[in-house]
C-alpha atoms as a PDB file:
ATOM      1  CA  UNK A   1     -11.040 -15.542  -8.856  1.00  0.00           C
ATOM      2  CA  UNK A   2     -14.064 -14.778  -6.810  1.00  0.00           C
ATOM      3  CA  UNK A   3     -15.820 -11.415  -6.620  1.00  0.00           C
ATOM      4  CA  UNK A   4     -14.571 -11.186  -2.932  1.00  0.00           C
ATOM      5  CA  UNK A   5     -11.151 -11.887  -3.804  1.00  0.00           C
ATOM      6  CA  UNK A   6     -11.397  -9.284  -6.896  1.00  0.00           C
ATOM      7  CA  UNK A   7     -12.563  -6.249  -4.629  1.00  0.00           C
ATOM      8  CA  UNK A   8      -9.918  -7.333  -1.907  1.00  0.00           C
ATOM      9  CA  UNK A   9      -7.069  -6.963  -4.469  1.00  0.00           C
ATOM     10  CA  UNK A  10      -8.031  -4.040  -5.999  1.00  0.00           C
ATOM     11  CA  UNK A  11      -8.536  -2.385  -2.894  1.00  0.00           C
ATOM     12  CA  UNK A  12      -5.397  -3.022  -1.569  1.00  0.00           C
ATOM     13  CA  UNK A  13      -3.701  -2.373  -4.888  1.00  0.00           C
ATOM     14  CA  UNK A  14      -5.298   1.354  -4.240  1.00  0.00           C
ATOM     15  CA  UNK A  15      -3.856   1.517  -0.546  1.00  0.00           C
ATOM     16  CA  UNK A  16      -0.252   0.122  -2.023  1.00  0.00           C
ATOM     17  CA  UNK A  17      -0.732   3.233  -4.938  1.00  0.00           C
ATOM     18  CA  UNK A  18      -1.670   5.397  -1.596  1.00  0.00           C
ATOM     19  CA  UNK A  19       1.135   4.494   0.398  1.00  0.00           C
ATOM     20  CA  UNK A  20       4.185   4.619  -2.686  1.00  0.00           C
ATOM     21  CA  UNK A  21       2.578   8.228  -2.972  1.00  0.00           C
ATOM     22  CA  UNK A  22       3.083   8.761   0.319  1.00  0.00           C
ATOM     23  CA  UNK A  23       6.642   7.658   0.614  1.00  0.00           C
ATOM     24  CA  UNK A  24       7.763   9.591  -2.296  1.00  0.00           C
ATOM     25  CA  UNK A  25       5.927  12.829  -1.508  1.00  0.00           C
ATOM     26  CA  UNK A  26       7.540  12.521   2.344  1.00  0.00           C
ATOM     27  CA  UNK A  27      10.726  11.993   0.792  1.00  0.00           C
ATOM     28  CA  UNK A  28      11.144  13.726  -1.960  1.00  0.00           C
ATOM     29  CA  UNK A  29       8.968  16.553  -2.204  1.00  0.00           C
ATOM     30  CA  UNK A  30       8.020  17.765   1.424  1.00  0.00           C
ATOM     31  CA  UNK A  31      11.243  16.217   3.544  1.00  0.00           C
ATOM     32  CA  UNK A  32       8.838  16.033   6.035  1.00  0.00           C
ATOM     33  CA  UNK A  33      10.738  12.374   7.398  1.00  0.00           C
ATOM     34  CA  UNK A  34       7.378  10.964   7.209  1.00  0.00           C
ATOM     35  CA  UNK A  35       8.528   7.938   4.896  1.00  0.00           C
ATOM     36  CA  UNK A  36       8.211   5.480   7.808  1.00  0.00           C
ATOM     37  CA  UNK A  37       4.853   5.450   7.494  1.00  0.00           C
ATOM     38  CA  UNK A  38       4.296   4.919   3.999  1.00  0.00           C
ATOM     39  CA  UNK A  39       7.093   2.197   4.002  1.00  0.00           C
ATOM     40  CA  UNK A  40       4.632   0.398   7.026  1.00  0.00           C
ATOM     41  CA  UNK A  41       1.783   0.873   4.767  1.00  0.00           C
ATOM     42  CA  UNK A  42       3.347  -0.586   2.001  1.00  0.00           C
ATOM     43  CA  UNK A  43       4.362  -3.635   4.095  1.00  0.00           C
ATOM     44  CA  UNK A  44       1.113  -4.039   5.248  1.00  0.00           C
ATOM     45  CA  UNK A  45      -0.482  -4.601   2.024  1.00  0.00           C
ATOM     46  CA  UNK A  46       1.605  -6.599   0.562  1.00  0.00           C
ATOM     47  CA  UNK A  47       1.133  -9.179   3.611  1.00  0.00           C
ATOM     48  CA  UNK A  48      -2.558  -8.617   2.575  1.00  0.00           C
ATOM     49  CA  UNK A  49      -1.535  -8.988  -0.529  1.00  0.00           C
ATOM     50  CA  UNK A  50      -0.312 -12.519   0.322  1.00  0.00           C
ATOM     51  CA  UNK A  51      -3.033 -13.259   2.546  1.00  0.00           C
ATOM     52  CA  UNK A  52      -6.093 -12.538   0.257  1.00  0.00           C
ATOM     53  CA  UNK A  53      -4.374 -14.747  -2.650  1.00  0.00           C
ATOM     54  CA  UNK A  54      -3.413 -17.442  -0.889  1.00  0.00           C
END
C-alpha cells in the first residue's frame, strides 16, 4: 500500500465515521428526517472505498 492509497483510505474512513454520525444523530437524536443524507454519504464512500483499493 502506497502513501497515496494510505491517505485516500483514511480519509474516507473519516467521511464514512462523519456520515454514520450523521445518520444516527438525524435519526435518533434530533428526528430531524435528515438520514437521507448521511445514508448517500455513506454510499458514496464506500464506492470510494472500492475505487481507491481496487
Amino acid at each position: 500500500m502506497d502513501k497515496r492509497q494510505l491517505a485516500a483510505n483514511l480519509i474516507l474512513g473519516a467521511l464514512l465515521f462523519v456520515g454514520v454520525a450523521h445518520t444516527l444523530l438525524a435519526t435518533l437524536v434530533f428526528d430531524t428526517g435528515l438520514e437521507e443524507v448521511g445514508v448517500l454519504l455513506i454510499g458514496v464512500v464506500l464506492v470510494g472505498f472500492a475505487l481507491v483499493n481496487l
